[in-house]
Structures are given as C-alpha cells and as structure tokens.
Protein backbone atom coordinates (compact mmCIF):
# COMPACT_ATOMS: atom_id res chain seq x y z
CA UNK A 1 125.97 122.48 110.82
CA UNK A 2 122.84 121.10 112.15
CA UNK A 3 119.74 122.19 110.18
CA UNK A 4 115.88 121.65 110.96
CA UNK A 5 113.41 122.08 108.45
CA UNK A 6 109.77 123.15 108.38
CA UNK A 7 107.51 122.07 105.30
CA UNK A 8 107.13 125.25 103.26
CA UNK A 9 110.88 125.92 102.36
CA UNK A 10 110.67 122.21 101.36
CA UNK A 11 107.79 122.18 99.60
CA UNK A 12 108.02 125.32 97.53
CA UNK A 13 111.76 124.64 96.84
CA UNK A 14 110.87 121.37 95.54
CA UNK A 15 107.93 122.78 93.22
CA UNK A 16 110.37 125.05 91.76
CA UNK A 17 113.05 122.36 90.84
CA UNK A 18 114.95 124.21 93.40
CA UNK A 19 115.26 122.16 96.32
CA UNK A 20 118.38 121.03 95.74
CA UNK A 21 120.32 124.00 96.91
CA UNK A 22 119.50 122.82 100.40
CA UNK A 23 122.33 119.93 100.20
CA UNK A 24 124.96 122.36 98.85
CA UNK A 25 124.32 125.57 101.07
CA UNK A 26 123.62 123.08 104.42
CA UNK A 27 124.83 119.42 103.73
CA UNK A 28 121.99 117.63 105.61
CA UNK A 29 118.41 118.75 106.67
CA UNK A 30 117.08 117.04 109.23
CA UNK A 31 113.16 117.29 108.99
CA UNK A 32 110.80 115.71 112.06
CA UNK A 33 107.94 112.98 110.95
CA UNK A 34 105.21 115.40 111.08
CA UNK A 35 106.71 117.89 108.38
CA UNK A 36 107.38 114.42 106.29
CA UNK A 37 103.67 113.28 106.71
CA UNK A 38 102.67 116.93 105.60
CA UNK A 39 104.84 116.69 102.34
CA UNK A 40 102.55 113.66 101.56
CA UNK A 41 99.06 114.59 101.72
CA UNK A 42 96.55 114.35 99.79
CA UNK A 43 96.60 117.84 98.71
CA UNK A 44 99.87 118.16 98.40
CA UNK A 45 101.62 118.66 94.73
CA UNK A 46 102.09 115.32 93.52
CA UNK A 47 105.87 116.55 92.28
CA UNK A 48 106.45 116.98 95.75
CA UNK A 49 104.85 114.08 97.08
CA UNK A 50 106.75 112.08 94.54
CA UNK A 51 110.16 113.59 95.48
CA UNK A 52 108.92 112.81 98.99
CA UNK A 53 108.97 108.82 98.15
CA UNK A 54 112.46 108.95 96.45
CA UNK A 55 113.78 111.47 98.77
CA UNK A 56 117.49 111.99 98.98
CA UNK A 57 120.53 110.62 101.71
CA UNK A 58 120.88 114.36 102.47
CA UNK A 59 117.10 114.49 103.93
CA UNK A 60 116.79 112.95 107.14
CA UNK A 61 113.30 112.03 108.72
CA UNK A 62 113.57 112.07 113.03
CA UNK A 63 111.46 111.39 115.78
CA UNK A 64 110.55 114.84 118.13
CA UNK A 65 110.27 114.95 121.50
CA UNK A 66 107.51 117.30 121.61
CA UNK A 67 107.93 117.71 125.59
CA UNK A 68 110.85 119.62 124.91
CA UNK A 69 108.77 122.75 123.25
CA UNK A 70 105.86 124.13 124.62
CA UNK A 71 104.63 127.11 121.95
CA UNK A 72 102.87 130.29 123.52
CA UNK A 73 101.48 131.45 120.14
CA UNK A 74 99.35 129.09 117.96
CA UNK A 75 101.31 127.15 115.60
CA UNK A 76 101.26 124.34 113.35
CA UNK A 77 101.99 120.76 114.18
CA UNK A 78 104.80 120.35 112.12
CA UNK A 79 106.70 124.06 113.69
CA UNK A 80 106.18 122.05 116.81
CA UNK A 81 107.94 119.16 115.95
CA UNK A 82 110.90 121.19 114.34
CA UNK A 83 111.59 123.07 117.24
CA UNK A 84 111.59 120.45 119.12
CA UNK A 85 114.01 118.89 117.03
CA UNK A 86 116.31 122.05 116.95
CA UNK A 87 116.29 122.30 120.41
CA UNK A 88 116.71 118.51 120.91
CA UNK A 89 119.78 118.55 118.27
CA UNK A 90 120.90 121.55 119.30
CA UNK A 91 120.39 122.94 115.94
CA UNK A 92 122.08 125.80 114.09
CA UNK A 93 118.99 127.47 112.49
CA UNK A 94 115.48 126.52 111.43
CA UNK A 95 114.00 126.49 108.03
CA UNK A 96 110.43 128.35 107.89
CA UNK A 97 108.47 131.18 106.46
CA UNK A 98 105.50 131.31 109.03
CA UNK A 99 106.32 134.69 111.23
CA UNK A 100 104.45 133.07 114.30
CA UNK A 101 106.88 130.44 114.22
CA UNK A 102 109.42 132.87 113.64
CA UNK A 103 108.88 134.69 116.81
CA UNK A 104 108.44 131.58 118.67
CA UNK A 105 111.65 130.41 117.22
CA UNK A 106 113.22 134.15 118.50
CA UNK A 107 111.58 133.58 121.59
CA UNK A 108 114.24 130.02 122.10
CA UNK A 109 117.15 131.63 120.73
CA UNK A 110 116.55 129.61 117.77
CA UNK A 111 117.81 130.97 114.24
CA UNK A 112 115.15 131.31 111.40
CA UNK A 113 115.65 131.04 108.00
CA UNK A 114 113.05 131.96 105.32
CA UNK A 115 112.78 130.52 102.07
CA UNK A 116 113.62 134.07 100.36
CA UNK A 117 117.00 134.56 102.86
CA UNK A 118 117.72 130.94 101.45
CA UNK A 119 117.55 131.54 97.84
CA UNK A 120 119.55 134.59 97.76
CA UNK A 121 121.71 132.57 99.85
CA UNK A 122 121.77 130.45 96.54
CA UNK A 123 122.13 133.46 94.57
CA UNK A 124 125.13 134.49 96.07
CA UNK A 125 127.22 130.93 95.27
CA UNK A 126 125.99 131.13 91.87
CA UNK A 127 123.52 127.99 92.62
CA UNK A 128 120.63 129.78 90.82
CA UNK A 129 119.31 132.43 88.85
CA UNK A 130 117.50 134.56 91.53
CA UNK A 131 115.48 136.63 89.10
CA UNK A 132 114.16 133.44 86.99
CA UNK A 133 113.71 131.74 90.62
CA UNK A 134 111.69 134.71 92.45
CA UNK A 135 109.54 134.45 88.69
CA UNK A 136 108.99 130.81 89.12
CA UNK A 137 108.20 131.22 93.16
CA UNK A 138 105.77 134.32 92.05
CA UNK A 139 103.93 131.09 90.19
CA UNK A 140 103.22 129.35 93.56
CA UNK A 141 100.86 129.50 95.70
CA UNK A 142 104.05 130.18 98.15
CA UNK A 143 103.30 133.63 100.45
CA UNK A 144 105.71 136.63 99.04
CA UNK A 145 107.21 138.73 101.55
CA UNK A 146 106.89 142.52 100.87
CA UNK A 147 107.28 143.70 96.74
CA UNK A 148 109.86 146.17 98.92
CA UNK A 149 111.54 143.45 100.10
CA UNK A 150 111.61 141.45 97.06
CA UNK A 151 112.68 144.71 94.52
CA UNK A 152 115.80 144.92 97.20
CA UNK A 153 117.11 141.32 97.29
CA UNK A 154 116.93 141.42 93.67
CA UNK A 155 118.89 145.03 93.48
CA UNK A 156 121.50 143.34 96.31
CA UNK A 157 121.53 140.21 93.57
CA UNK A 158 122.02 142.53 90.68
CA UNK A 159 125.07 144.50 92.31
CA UNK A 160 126.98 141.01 93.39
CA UNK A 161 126.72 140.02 89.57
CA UNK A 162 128.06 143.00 88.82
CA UNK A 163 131.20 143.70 91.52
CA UNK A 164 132.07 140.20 90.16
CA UNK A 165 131.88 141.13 86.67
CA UNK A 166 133.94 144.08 87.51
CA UNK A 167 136.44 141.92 89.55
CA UNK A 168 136.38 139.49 86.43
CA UNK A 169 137.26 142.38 84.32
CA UNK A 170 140.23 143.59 86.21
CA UNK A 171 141.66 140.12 86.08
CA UNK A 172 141.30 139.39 82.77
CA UNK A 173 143.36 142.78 81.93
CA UNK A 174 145.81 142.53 84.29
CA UNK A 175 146.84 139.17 82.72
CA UNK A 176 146.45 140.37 79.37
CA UNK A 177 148.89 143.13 80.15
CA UNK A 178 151.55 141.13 81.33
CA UNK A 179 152.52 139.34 77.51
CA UNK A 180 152.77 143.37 76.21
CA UNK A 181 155.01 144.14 79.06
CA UNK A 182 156.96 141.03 78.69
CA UNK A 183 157.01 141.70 74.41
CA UNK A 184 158.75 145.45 75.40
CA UNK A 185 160.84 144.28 78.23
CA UNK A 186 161.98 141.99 75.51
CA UNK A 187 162.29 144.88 72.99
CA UNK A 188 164.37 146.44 75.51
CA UNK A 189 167.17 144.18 75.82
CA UNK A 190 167.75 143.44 72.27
C-alpha cells in the first residue's frame, strides 16, 4: 500500500504521542520535502520538530514533480506536493484534513484520509483509546470536524468494544462448559 501524507495528520498525531499508529495501520508513509520543511518551522511544536530530526525508517521524505498536478482551488504548498506524489507513485490514498484539498484530491480520483477516519481506524485494531485520544486531540489547536460527527465515531467505537466483549463472553462460556459436560459424560459411564 502506497501512502502520501500531508502535514496535519502528521503533526497532530505526533503532538498527541499518537503518530505511531501510522506504521502499523499503513507500513510506510511517504511524505514530499515541502510537508517535511513544514514539520520544521519555526512555529512549529518543538515535540514535533524534534520527532522530525529523529524521524523513523517507516517515514520517507521524496522529491515531487509538481508538473504532474495542477490545483483549480487554492491550496497549500505542501497539498501540492502530495498529490503530486500520489499521482506520481500511484498512491493508494492521501493523508489530509483540509476539505479544499479533499475535493481536489476527489477531483484526481485520489483517496482522502482524515486524521479522525485514521484514528478510529486505530480504534478499531485496538491501537488506541479513541475516547482518551479525541480528549487529547480536543487539546490541540487541530480543527474538529462536526460535535455530530465526533458523538457518532465515538458511539460506532463504543458498540465495537462492546460486540467484542459480547463475543469474548460467549467464548469464555462455551469453553467453560465443556469440563461440566465432560465431568457428566464421565458420570455417565461409570
């Protein structure tokens, strides 16, 4: 899977202590030298300018070929350069948050992924605590979609935890039945 990032998943992800459910839910994220340089400025968090120097294998830093995507709305430098990328690489889905950027990426046939659709992603493979993690995001300066949007993600969270509960239930009796059964069958005979 071929993944392209824009700097505001990255960022916020990496303010939260989050960031690195990115490697498990994607493998590699390939990010072009613009988002990089904006994950270093000066006003930039200095947690996530220092993760930035000691970045990880799984982050790659690319060239664009900006020729290859020509925007019709206004957007940043850095959406540039990652759709450029994805389309360059071919890419399976973009990470970003900015919904001019997420038409233009609509507008390519290229997939979007917002930072919210990526940690209940995480919430799903038991990679975080989606509650504690929307609570910590809600501490950013990060843009929140909709309270509508957030209230259901966090209902769809809360009824996963508790089918699998459930599930967990009904397989912990069944194989605490099976001993009883085996003690009469055993009854039985004798």
């Amino acid at each position: 899977m071929i993944i392209v990032s824009d700097t505001t998943p990255l960022r916020y992800l990496i303010e939260i202590e989050e960031v690195h459910i990115l490697e498990t839910l994607f493998g590699e994220v390939i990010i072009p030298e613009k988002v990089a340089e904006e994950l270093q400025r000066p006003k930039t968090p200095q947690k996530v300018k220092d993760w930035m120097q000691a970045r990880p294998t799984w982050l790659d830093v690319r060239r664009a070929n900006t020729s290859l995507f020509t925007p019709i709305k206004r957007i940043d430098d850095g959406e540039r350069e990652a759709f450029a990328l994805a389309l360059e690489l071919h890419a399976d889905a973009v990470l970003l948050d900015d919904k001019d950027a997420a038409a233009e990426a609509a507008r390519h046939n290229i997939l979007s992924i917002p930072t919210f659709t990526i940690l209940e992603q995480a919430a799903a493979r038991n990679l975080i605590d989606l509650p504690n993690t929307v609570d910590e995001m809600r501490k950013t300066t990060f843009r929140l979609p909709p309270e509508v949007d957030i209230k259901a993600m966090l209902e769809r969270d809360q009824e996963r935890k508790e089918l699998k509960e459930r599930e967990q239930g009904r397989l912990t009796l069944g194989s605490e039945e099976e001993p009883h059964k085996r003690d009469k069958d055993i009854e039985i005979e004798r």
